[in-house]
N, C-alpha and C. Protein backbone atom coordinates (compact mmCIF):
# COMPACT_ATOMS: atom_id res chain seq x y z
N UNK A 1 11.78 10.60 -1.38
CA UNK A 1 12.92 10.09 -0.64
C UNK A 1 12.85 8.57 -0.59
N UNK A 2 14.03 7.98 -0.54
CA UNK A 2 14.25 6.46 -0.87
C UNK A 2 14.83 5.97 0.36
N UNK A 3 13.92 5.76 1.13
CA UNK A 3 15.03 5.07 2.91
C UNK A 3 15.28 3.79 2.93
N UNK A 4 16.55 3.49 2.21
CA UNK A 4 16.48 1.73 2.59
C UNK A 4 18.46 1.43 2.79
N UNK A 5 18.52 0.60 3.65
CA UNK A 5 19.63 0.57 4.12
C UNK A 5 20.80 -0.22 2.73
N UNK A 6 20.08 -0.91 2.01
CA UNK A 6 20.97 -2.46 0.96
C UNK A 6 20.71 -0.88 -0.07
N UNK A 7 22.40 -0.54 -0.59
CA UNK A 7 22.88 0.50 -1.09
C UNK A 7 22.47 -0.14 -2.86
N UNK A 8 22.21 -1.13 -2.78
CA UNK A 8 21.82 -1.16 -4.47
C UNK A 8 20.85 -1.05 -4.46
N UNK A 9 19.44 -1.72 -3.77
CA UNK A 9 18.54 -1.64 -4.44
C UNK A 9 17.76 -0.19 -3.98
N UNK A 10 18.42 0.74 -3.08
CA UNK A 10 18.15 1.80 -2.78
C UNK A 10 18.42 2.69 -4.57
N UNK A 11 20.02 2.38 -4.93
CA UNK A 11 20.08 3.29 -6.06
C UNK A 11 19.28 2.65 -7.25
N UNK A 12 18.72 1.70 -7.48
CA UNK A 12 18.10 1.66 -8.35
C UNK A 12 16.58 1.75 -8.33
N UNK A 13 16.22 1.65 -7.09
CA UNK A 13 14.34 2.32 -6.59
C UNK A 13 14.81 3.90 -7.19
N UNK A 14 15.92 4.64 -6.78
CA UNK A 14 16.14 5.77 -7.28
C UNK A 14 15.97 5.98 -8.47
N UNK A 15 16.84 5.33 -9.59
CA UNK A 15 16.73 5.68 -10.66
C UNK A 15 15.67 5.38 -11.25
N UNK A 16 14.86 4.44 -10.88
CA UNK A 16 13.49 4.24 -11.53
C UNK A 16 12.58 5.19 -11.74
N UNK A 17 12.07 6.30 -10.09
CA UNK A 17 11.71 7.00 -9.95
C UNK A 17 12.04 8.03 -10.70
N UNK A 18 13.29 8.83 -10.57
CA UNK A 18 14.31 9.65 -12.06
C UNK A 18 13.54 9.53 -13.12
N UNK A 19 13.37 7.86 -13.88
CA UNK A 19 12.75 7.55 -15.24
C UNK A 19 11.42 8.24 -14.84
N UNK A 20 10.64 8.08 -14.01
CA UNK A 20 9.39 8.30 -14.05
C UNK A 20 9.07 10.09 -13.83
N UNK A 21 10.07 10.32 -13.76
CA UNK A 21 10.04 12.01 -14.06
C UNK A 21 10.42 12.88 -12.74
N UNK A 22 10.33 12.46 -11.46
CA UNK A 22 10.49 13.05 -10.34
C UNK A 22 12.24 13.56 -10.38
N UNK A 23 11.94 14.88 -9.83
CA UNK A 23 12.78 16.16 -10.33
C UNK A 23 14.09 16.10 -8.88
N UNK A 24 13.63 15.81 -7.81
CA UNK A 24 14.70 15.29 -6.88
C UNK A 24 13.89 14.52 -5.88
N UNK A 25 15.35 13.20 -5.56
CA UNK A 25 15.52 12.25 -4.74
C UNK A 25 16.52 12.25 -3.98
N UNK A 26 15.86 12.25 -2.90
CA UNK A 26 16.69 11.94 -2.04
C UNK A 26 16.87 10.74 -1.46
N UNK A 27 18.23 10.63 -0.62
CA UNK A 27 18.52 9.15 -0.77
C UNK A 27 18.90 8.99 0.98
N UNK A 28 18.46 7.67 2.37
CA UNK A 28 18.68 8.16 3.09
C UNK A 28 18.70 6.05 3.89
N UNK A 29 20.24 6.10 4.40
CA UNK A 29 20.16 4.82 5.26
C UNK A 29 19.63 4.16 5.79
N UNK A 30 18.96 5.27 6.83
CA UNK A 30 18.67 5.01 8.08
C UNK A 30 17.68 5.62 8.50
N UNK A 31 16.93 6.05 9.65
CA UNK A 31 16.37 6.66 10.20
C UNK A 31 16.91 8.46 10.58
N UNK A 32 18.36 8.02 11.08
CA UNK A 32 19.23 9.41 11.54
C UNK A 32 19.13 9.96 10.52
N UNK A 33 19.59 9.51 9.41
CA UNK A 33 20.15 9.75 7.98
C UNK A 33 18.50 10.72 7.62
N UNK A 34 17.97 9.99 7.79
CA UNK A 34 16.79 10.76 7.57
C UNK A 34 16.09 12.39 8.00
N UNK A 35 16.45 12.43 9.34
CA UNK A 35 16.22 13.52 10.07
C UNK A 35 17.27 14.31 9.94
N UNK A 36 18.73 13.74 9.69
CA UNK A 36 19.69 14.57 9.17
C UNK A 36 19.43 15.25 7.53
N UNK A 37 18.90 14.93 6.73
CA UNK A 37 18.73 15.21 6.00
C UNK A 37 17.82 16.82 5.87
N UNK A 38 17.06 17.02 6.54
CA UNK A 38 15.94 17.84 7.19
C UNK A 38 15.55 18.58 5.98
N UNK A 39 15.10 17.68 4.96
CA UNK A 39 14.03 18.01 3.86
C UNK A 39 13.00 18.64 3.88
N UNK A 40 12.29 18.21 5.10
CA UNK A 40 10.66 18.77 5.27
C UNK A 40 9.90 17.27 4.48
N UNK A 41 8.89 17.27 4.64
CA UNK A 41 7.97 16.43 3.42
C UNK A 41 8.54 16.38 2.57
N UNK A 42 8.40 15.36 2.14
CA UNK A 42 8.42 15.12 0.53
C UNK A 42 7.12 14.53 -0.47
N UNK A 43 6.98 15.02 -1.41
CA UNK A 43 5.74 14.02 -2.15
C UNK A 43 5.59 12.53 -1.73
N UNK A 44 6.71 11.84 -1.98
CA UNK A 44 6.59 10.42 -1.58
C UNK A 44 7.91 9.80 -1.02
N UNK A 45 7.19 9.38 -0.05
CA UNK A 45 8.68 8.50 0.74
C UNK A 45 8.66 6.64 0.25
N UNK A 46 9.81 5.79 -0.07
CA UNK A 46 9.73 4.92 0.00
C UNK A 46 11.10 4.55 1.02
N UNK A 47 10.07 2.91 1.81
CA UNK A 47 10.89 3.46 2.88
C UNK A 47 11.20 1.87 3.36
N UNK A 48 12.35 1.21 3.97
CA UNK A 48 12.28 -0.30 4.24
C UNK A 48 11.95 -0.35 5.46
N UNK A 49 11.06 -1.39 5.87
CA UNK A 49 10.46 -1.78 7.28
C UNK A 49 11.66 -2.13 8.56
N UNK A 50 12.87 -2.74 7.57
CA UNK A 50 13.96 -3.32 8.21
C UNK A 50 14.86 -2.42 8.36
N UNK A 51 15.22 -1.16 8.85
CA UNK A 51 15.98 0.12 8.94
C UNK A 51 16.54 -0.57 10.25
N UNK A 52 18.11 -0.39 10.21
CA UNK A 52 19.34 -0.67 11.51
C UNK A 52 18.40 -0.18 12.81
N UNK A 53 18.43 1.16 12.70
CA UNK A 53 18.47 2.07 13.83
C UNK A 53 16.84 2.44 14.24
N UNK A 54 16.08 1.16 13.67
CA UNK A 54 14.54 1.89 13.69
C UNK A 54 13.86 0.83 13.75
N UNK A 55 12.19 0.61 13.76
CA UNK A 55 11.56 -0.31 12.93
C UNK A 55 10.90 0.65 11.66
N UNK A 56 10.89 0.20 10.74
CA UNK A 56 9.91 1.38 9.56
C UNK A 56 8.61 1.67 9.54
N UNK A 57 7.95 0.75 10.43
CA UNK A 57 6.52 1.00 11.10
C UNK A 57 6.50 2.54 11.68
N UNK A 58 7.62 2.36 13.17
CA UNK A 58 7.58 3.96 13.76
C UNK A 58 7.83 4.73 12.58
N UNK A 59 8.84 4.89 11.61
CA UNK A 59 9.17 5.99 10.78
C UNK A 59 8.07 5.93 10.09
N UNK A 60 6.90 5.04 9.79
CA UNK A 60 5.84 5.30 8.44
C UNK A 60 4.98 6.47 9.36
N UNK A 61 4.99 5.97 11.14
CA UNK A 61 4.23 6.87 11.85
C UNK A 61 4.58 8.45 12.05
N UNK A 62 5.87 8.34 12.00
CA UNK A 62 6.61 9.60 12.70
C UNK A 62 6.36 10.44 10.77
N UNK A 63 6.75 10.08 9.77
CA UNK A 63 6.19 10.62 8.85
C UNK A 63 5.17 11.58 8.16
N UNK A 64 3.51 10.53 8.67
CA UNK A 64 2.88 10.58 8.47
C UNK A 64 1.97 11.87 9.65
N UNK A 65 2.76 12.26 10.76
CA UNK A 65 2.65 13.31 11.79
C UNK A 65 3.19 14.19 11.12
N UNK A 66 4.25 14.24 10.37
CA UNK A 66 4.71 15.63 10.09
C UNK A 66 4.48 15.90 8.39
N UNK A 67 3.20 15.18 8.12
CA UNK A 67 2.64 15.92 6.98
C UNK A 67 3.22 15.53 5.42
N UNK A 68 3.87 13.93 5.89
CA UNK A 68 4.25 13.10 4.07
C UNK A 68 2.89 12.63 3.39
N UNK A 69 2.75 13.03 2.39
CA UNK A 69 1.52 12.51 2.00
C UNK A 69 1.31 11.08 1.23
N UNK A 70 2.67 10.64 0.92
CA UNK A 70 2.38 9.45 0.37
C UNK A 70 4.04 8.60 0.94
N UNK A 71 3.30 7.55 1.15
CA UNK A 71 4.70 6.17 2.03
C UNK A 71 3.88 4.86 1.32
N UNK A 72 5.29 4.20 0.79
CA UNK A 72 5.43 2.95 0.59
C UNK A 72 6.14 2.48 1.18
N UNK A 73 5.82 1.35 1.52
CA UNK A 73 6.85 0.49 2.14
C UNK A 73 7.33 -0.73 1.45
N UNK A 74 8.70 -0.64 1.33
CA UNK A 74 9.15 -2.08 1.16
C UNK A 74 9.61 -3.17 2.43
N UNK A 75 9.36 -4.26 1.96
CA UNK A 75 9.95 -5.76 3.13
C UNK A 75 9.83 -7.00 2.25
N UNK A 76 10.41 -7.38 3.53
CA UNK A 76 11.06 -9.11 2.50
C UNK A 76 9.44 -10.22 3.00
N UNK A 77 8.97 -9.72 3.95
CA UNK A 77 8.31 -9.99 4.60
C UNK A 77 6.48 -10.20 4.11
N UNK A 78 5.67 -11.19 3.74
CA UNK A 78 4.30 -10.59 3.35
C UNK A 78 3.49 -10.97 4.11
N UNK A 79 4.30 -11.36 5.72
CA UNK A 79 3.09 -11.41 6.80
C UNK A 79 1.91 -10.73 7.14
N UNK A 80 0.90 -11.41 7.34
CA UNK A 80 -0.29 -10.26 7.29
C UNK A 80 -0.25 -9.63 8.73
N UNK A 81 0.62 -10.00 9.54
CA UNK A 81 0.68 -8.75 11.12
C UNK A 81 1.66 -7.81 10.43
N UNK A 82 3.14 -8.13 9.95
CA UNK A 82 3.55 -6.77 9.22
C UNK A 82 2.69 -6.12 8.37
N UNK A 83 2.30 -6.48 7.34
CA UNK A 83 1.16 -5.55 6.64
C UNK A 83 0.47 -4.49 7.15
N UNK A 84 -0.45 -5.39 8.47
CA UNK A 84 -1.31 -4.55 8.82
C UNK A 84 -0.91 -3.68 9.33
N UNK A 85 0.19 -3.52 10.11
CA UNK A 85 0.65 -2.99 11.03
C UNK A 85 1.63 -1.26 10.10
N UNK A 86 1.79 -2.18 9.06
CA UNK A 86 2.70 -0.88 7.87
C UNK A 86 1.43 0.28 7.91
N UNK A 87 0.04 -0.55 7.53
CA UNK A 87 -1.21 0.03 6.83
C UNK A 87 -2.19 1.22 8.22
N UNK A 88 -1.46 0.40 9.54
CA UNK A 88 -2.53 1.37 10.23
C UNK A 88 -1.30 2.31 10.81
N UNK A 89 -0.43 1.69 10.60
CA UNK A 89 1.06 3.31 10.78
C UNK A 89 0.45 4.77 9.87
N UNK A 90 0.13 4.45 8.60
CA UNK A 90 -0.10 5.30 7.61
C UNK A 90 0.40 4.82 5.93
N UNK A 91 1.11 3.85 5.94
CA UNK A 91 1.29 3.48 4.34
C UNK A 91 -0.11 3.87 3.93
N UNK A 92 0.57 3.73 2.48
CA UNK A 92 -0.25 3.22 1.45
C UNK A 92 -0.24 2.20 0.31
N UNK A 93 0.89 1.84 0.46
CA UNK A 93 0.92 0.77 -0.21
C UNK A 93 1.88 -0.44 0.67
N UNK A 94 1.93 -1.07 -0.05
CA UNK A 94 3.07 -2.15 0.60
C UNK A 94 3.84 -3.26 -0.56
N UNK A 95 4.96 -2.81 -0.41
CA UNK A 95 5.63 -4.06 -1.49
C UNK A 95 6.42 -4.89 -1.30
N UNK A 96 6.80 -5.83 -2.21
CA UNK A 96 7.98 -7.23 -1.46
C UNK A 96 9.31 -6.46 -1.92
N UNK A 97 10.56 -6.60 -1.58
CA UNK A 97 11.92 -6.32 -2.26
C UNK A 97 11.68 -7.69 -3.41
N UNK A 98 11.31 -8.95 -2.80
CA UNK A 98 12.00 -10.06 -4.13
C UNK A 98 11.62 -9.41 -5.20
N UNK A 99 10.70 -8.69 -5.47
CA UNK A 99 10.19 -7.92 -7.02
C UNK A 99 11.38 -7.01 -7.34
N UNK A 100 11.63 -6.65 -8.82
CA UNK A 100 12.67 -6.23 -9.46
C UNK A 100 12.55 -4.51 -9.04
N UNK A 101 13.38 -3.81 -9.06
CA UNK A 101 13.08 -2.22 -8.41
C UNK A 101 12.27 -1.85 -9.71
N UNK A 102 12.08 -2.71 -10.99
CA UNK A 102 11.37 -1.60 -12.18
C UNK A 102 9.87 -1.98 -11.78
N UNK A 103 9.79 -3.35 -11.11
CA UNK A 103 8.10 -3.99 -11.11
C UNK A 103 7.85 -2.80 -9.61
N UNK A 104 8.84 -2.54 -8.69
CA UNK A 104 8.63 -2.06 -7.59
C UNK A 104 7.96 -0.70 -7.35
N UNK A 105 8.91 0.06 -8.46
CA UNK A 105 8.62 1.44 -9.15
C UNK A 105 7.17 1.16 -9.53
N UNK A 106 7.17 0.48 -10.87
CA UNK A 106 5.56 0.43 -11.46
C UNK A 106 4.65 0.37 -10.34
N UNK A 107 4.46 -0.61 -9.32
CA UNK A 107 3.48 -0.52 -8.71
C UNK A 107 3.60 0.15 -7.48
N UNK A 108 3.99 1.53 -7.62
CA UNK A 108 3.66 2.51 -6.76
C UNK A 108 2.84 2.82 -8.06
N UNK A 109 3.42 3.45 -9.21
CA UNK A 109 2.64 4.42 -10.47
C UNK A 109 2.11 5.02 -9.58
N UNK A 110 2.96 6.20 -9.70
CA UNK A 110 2.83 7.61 -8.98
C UNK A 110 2.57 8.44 -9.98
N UNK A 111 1.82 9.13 -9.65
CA UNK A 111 2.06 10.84 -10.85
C UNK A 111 2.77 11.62 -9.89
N UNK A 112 3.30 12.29 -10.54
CA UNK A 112 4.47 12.93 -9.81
C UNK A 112 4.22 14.28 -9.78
N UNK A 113 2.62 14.33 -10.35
CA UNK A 113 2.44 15.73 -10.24
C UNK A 113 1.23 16.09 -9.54
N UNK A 114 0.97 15.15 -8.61
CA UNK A 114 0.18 14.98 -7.14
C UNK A 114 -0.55 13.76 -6.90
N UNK A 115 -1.19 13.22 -8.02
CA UNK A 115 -2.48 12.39 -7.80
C UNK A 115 -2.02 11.27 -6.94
N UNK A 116 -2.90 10.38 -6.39
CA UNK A 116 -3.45 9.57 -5.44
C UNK A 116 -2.02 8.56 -6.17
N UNK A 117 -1.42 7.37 -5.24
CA UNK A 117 -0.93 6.11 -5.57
C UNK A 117 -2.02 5.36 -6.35
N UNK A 118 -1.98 4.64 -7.12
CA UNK A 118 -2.63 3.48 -7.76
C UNK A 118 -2.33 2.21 -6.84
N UNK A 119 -3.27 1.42 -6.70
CA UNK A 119 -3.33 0.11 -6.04
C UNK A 119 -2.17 -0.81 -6.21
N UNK A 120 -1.34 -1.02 -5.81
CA UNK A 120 -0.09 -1.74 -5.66
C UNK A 120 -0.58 -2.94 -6.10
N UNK A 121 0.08 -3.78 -7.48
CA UNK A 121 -0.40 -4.91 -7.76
C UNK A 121 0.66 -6.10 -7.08
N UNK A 122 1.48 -5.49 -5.95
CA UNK A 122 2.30 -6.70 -5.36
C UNK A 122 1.97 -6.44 -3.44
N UNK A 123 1.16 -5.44 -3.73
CA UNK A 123 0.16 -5.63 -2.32
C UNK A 123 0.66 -7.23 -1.27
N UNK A 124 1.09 -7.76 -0.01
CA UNK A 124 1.23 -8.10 0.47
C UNK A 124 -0.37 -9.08 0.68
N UNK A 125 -0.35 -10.39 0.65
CA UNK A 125 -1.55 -10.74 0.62
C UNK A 125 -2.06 -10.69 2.23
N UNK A 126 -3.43 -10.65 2.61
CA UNK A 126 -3.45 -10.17 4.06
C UNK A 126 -3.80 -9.15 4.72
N UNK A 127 -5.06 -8.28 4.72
CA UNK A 127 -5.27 -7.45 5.45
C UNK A 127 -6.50 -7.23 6.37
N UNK A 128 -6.81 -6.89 7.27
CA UNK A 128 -8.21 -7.02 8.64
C UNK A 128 -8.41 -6.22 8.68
N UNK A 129 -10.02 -6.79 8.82
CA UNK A 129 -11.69 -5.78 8.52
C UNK A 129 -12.14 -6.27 9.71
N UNK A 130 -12.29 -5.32 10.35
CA UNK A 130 -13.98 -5.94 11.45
C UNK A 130 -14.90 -6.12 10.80
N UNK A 131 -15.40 -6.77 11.32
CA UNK A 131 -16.84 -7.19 10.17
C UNK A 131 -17.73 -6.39 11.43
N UNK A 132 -18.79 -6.63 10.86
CA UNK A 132 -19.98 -5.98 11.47
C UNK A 132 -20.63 -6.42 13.03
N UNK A 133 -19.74 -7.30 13.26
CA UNK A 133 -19.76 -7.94 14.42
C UNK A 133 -18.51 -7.65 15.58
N UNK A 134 -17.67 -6.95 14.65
CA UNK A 134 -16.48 -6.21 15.37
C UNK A 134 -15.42 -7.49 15.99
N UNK A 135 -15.47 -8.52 15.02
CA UNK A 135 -14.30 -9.75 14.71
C UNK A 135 -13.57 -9.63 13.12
N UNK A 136 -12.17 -9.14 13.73
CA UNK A 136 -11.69 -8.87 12.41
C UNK A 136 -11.39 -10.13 11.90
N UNK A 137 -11.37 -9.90 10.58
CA UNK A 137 -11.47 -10.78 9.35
C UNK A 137 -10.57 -10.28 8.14
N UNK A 138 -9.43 -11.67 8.36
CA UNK A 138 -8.80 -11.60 7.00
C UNK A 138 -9.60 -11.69 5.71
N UNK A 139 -9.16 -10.09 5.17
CA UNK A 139 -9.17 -10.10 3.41
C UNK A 139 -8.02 -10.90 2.58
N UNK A 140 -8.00 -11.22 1.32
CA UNK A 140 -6.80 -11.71 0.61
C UNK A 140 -6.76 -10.40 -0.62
N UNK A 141 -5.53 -10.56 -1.22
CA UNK A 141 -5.41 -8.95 -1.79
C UNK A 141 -5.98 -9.16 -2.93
N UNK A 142 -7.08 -10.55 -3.29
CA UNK A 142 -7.38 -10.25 -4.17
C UNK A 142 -9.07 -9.27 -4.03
N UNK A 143 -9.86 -9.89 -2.91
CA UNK A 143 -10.70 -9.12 -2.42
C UNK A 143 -10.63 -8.30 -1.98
N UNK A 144 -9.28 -7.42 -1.70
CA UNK A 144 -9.39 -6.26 -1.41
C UNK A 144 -9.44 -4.90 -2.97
N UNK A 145 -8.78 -5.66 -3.58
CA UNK A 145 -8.57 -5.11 -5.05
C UNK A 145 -9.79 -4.94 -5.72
N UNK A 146 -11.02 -6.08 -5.60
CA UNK A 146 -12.72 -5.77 -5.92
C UNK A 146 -12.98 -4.98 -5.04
N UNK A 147 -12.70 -5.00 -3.66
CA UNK A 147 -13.48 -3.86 -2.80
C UNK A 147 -13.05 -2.46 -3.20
N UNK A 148 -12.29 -2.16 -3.36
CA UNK A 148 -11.19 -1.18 -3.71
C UNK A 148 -11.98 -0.52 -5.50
N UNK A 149 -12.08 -1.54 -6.13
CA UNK A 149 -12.99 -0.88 -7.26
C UNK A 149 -14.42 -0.79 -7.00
N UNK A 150 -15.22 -1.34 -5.93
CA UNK A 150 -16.60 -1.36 -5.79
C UNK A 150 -16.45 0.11 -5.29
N UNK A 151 -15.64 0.65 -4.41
CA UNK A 151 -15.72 1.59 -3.80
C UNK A 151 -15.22 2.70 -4.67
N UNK A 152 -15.16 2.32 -6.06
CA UNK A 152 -14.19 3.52 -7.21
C UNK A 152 -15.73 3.44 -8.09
N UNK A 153 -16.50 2.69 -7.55
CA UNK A 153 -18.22 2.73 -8.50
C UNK A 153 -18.37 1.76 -9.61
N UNK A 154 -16.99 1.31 -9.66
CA UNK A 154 -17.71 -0.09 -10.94
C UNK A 154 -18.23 -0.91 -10.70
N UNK A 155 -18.83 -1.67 -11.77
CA UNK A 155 -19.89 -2.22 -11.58
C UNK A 155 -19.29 -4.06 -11.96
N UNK A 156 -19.37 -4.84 -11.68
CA UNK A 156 -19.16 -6.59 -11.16
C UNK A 156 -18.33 -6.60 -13.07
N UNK A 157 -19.25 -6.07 -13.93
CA UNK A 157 -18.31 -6.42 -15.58
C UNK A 157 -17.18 -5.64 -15.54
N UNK A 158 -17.23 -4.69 -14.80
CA UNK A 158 -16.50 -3.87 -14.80
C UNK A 158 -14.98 -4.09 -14.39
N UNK A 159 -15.34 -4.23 -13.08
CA UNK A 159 -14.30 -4.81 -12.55
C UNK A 159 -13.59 -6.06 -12.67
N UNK A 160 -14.43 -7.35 -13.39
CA UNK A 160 -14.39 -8.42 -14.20
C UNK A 160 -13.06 -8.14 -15.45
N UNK A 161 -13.77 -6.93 -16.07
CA UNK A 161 -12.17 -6.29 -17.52
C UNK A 161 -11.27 -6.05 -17.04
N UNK A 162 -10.95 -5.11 -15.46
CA UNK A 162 -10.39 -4.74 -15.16
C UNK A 162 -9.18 -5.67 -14.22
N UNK A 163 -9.46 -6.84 -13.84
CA UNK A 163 -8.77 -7.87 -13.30
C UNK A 163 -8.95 -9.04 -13.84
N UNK A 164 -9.25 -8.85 -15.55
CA UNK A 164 -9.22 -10.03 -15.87
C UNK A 164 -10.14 -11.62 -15.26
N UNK A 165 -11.19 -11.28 -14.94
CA UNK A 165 -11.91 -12.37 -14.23
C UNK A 165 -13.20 -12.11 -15.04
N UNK A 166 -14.00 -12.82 -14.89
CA UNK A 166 -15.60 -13.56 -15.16
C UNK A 166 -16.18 -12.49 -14.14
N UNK A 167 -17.92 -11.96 -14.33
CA UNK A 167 -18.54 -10.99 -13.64
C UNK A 167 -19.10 -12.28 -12.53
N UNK A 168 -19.51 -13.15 -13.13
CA UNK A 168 -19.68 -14.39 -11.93
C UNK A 168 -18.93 -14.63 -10.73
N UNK A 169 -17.15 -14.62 -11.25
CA UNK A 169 -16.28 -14.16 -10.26
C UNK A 169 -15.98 -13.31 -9.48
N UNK A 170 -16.20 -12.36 -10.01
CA UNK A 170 -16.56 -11.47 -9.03
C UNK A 170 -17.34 -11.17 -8.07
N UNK A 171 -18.68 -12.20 -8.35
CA UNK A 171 -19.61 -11.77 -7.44
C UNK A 171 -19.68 -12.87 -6.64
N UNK A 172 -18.66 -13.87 -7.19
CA UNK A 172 -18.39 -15.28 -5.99
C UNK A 172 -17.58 -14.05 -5.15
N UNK A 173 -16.53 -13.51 -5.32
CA UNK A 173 -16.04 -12.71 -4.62
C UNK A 173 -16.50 -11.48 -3.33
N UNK A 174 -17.68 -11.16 -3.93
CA UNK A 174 -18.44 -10.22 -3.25
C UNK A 174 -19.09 -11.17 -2.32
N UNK A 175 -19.75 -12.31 -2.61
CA UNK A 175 -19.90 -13.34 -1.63
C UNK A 175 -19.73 -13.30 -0.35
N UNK A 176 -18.15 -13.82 -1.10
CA UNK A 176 -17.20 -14.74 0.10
C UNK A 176 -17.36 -13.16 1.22
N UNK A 177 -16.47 -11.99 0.75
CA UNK A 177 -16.24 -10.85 1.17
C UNK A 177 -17.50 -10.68 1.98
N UNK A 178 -18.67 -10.55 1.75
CA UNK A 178 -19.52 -10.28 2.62
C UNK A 178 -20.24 -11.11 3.61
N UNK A 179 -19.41 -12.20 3.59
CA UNK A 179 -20.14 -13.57 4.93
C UNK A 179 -18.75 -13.10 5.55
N UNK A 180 -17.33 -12.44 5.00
CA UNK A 180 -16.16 -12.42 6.06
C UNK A 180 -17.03 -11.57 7.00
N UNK A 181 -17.74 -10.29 6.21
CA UNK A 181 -18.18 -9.06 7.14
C UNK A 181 -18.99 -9.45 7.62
N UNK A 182 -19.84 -9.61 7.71
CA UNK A 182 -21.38 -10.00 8.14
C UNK A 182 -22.52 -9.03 7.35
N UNK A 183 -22.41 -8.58 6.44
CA UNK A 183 -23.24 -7.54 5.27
C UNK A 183 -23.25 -8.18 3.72
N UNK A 184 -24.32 -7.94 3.43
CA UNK A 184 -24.25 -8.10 2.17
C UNK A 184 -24.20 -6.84 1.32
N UNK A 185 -24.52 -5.66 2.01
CA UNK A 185 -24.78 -4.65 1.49
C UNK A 185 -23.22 -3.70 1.40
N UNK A 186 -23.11 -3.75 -0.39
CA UNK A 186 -21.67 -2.99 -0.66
C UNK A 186 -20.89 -1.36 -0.42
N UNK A 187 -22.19 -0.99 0.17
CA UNK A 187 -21.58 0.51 0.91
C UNK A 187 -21.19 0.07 2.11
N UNK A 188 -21.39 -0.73 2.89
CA UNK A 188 -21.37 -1.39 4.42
C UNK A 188 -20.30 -1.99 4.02
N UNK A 189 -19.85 -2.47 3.17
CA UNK A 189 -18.60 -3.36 3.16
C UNK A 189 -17.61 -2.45 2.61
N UNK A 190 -17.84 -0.98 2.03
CA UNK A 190 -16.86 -0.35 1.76
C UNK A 190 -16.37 0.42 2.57
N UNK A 191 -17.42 0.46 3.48
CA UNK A 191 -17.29 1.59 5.03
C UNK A 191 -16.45 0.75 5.39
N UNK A 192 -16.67 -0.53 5.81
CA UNK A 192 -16.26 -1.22 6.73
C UNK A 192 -14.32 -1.27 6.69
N UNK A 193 -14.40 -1.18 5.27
CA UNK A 193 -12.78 -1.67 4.84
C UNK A 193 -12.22 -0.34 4.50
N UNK A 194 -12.96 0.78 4.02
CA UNK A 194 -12.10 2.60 4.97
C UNK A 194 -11.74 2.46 5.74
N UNK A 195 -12.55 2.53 6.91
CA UNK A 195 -12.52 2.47 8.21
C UNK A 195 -11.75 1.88 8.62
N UNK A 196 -11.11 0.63 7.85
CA UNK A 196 -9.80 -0.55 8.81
C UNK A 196 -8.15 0.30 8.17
N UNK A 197 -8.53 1.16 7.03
CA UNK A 197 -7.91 1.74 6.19
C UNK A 197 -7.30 0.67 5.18
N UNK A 198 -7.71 -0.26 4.80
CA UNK A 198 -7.58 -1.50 3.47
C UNK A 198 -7.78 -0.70 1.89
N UNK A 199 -9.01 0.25 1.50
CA UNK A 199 -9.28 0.69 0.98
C UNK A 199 -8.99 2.14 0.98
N UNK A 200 -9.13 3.32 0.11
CA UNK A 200 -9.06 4.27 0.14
C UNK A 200 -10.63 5.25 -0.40
């Protein structure tokens, strides 16, 4: 389901999805529009933060109670209090509208025939970790994207091919990331950023 109030870029998040193989979409204004609809779950909701009759925070919450397993959110917005606030509702991803609905589509890359979202490469920069001292600490989305593969088991070259960076860089990265937390140790820093729900 596609909840966004601006009637174009709603039909064309639609048709993208269509291309990508999903068998029905539904299409929905508002919040009412939504509950009028009375679908049940759907595989994946994408949904705008800026809804008339709502904020899209409550709807990512009210969602995520009745058993949607996957929410994106779109906003114009890449404040890191909206972010966080999308991320501990229940998103899973988070995207800008200025991106084109085909870059928007891509970075959900959904399988449509259950598996997990892939890491949103227009991720909102901005998200908080308690560190080990229980003072949260801004991540930037690019350290969340290494944490996010440390915690998928690759290894510093690894993740180096995989984002295009130097293994050196990366481990300037792991660095920085672990003086935000107060750990140096990368299961402690992957707990740490589950636990804030940053990572999966």
């Amino acid at each position: 389901m596609v909840i966004e109030d601006n009637s174009l870029l709603r039909k064309a998040v639609v048709e993208q999805l269509r291309r990508l193989g999903a068998g029905t979409v539904h299409e929905a204004a508002s919040m009412a529009e939504v509950w009028a609809l009375g679908t049940g779950p759907c595989d994946l909701a994408v949904l705008d933060l800026g809804l008339r009759d709502g904020t899209g925070t409550d709807l990512v919450t009210q969602l995520r109670d009745q058993g949607w397993p996957r929410i994106v959110v779109l906003a114009f917005s890449d404040d890191p209090y909206a972010v966080r606030s999308a991320f501990q509702a229940g998103a899973q991803a988070y995207l800008l509208k200025s991106a084109s609905p085909m870059v928007i589509t891509d970075g959900v890359r959904i399988d449509l025939d259950g598996s997990d979202l892939a890491d949103a490469p227009l991720l909102a920069a901005g998200t908080r970790v308690l560190g080990t001292d229980n003072v949260p600490r801004e991540l930037s989305a690019r350290e969340v994207e290494v944490l996010q593969l440390v915690a998928d088991g690759q290894s510093n070259k690894e993740i180096g091919e995989a984002l295009s960076l130097s293994a050196l860089t990366v481990k300037s990265h792991l660095s920085r990331i672990g003086r935000k937390l107060g750990t140096g140790d990368r299961a402690q820093m992957i707990a740490l950023a589950m636990r804030a729900g940053v990572i999966r």
